[in-house]
Protein backbone atom coordinates (compact mmCIF):
# COMPACT_ATOMS: atom_id res chain seq x y z
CA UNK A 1 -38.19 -50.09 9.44
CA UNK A 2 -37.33 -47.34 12.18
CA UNK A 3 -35.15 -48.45 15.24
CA UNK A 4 -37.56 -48.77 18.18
CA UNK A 5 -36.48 -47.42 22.16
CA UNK A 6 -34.75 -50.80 23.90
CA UNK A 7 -34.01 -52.91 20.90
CA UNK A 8 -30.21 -54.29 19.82
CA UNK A 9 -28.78 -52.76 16.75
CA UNK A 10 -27.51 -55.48 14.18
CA UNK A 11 -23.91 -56.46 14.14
CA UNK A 12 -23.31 -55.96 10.23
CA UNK A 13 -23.71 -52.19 9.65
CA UNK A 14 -20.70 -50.71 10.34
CA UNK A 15 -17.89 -48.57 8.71
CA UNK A 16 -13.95 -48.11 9.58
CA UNK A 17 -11.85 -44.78 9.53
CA UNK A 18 -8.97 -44.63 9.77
CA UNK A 19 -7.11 -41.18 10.44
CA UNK A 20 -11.23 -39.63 9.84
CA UNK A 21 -11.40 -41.21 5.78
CA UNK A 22 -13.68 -44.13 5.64
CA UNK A 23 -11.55 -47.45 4.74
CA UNK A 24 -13.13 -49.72 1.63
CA UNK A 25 -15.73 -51.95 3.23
CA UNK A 26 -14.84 -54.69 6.00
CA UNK A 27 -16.84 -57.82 6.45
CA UNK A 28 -15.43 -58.67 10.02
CA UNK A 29 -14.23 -56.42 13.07
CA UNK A 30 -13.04 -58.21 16.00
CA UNK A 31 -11.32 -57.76 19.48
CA UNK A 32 -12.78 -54.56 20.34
CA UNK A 33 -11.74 -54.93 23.94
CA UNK A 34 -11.06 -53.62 27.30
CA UNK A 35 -9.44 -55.39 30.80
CA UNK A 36 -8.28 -55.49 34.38
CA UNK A 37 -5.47 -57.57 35.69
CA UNK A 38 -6.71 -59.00 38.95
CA UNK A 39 -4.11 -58.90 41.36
CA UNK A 40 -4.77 -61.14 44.63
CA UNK A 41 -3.70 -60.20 47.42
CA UNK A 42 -3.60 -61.66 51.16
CA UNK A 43 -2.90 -58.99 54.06
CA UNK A 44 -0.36 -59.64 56.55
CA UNK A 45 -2.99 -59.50 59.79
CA UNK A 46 -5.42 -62.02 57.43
CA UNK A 47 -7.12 -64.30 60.57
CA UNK A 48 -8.80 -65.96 56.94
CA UNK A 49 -7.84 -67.54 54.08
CA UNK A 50 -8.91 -65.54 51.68
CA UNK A 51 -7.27 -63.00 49.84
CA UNK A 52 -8.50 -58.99 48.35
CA UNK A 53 -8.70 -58.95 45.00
CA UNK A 54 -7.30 -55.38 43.77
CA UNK A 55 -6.87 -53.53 39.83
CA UNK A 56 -4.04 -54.46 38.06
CA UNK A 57 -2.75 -53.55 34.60
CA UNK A 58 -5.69 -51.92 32.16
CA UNK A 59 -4.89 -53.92 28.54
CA UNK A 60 -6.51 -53.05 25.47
CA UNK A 61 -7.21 -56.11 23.05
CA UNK A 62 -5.87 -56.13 19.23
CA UNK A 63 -8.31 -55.53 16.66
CA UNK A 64 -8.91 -57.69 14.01
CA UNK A 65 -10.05 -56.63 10.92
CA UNK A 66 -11.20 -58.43 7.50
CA UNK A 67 -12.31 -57.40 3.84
CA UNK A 68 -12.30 -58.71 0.94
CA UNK A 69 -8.59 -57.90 -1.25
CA UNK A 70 -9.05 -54.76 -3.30
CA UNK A 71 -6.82 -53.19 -5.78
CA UNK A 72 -5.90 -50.99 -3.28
CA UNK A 73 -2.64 -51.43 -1.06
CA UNK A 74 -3.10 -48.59 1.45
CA UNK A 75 -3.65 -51.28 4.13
CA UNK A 76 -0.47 -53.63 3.15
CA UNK A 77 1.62 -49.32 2.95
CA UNK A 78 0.92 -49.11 6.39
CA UNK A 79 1.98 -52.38 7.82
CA UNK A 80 5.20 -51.92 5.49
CA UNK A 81 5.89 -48.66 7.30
CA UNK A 82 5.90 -50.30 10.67
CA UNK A 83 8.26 -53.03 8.98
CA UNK A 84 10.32 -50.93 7.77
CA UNK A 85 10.69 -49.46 11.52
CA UNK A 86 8.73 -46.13 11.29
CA UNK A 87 6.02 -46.83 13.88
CA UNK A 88 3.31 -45.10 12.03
CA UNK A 89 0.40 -44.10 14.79
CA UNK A 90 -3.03 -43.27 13.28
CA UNK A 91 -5.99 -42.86 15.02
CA UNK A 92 -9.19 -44.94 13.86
CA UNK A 93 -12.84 -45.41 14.58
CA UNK A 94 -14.84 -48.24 14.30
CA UNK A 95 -18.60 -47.08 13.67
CA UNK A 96 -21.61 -48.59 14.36
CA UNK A 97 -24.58 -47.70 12.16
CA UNK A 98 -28.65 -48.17 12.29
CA UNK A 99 -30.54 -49.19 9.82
CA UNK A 100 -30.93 -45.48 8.16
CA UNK A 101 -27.12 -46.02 8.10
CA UNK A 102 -27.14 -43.19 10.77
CA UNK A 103 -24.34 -43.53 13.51
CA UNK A 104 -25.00 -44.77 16.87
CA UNK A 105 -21.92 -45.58 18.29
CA UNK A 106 -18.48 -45.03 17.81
CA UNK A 107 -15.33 -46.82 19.33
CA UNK A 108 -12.39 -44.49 19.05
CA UNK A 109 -9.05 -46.02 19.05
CA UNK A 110 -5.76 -43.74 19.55
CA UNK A 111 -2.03 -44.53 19.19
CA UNK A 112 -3.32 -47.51 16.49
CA UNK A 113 -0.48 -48.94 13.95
CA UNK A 114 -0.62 -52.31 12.20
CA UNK A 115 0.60 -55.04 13.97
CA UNK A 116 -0.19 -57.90 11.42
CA UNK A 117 -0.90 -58.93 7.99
CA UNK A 118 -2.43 -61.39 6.65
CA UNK A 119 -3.13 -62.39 3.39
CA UNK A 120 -5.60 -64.92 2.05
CA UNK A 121 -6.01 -68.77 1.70
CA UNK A 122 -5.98 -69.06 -2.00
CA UNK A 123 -7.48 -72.23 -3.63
CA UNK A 124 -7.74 -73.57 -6.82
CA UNK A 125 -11.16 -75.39 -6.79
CA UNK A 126 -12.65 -72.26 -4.27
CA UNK A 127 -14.88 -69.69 -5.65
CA UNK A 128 -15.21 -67.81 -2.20
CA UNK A 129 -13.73 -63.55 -2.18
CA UNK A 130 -9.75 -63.75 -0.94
CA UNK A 131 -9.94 -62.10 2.67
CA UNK A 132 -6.96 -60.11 4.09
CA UNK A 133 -6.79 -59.75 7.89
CA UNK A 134 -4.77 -56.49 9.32
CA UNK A 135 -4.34 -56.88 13.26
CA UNK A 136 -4.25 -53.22 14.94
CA UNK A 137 -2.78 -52.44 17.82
CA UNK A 138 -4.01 -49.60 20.27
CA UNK A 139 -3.50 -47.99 23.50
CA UNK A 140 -6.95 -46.89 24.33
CA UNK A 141 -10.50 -47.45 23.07
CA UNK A 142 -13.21 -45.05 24.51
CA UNK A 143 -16.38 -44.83 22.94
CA UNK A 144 -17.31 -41.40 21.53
């Protein structure tokens, strides 16, 4: 079915690069984020109570990202570089597809390195796919 003018793309087709090669498939990306500090502030010659409200500090949220554990470690390599105290800065895109799997959007992150790891809940009775989490951290999003 063809995209029609006006209407909301779906929330689950979507890839992630990382440093421009697509990274095995993800079943959750969240945090994609941008924000203002408001600073209040009440002027000397006020005759009110009330105060301006001015731009503070821009802050650019973490990024949360889940898929189900592969036998690939390229994910758990990275984080252990930032351990291991070589801050390892990539840039990444998250990608938002139509149905045709064509691209419509594209959130561009720069200055990105791992932050977290997380590995999955394992339990013996389950029969869901283990999940790992990887937090990244940024220092801008813009969409491109």
């Amino acid at each position: 079915m063809a995209h029609r003018e006006g209407d909301p793309y779906g929330n689950f087709n979507f890839i992630v690069e990382i440093d421009g090669i697509e990274v095995a498939g993800f079943s959750d990306v969240s945090g994609i984020s941008s924000e203002t500090e408001v600073i209040e502030y009440r002027t000397g010659d006020a005759r009110v109570n009330t105060v301006r409200k001015l731009p503070g500090l821009h802050k650019i949220g973490d990024i949360t990202l889940k898929r189900g554990i592969t036998g690939s470690d390229v994910l758990w390599q990275w984080r252990k570089s930032v351990t291991d105290g070589n801050l390892d800065r990539r840039s990444a895109s998250i990608i938002l597809l139509d149905e045709a799997r064509q691209e419509v959007l594209r959130w561009n992150l720069s200055e990105a390195w791992p932050s977290k790891y997380v590995g999955s809940d394992l339990h013996a009775k389950g029969h869901d796919v283990a999940i790992e989490t990887l937090v990244i951290t940024c220092e801008s999003i813009n969409l491109g």
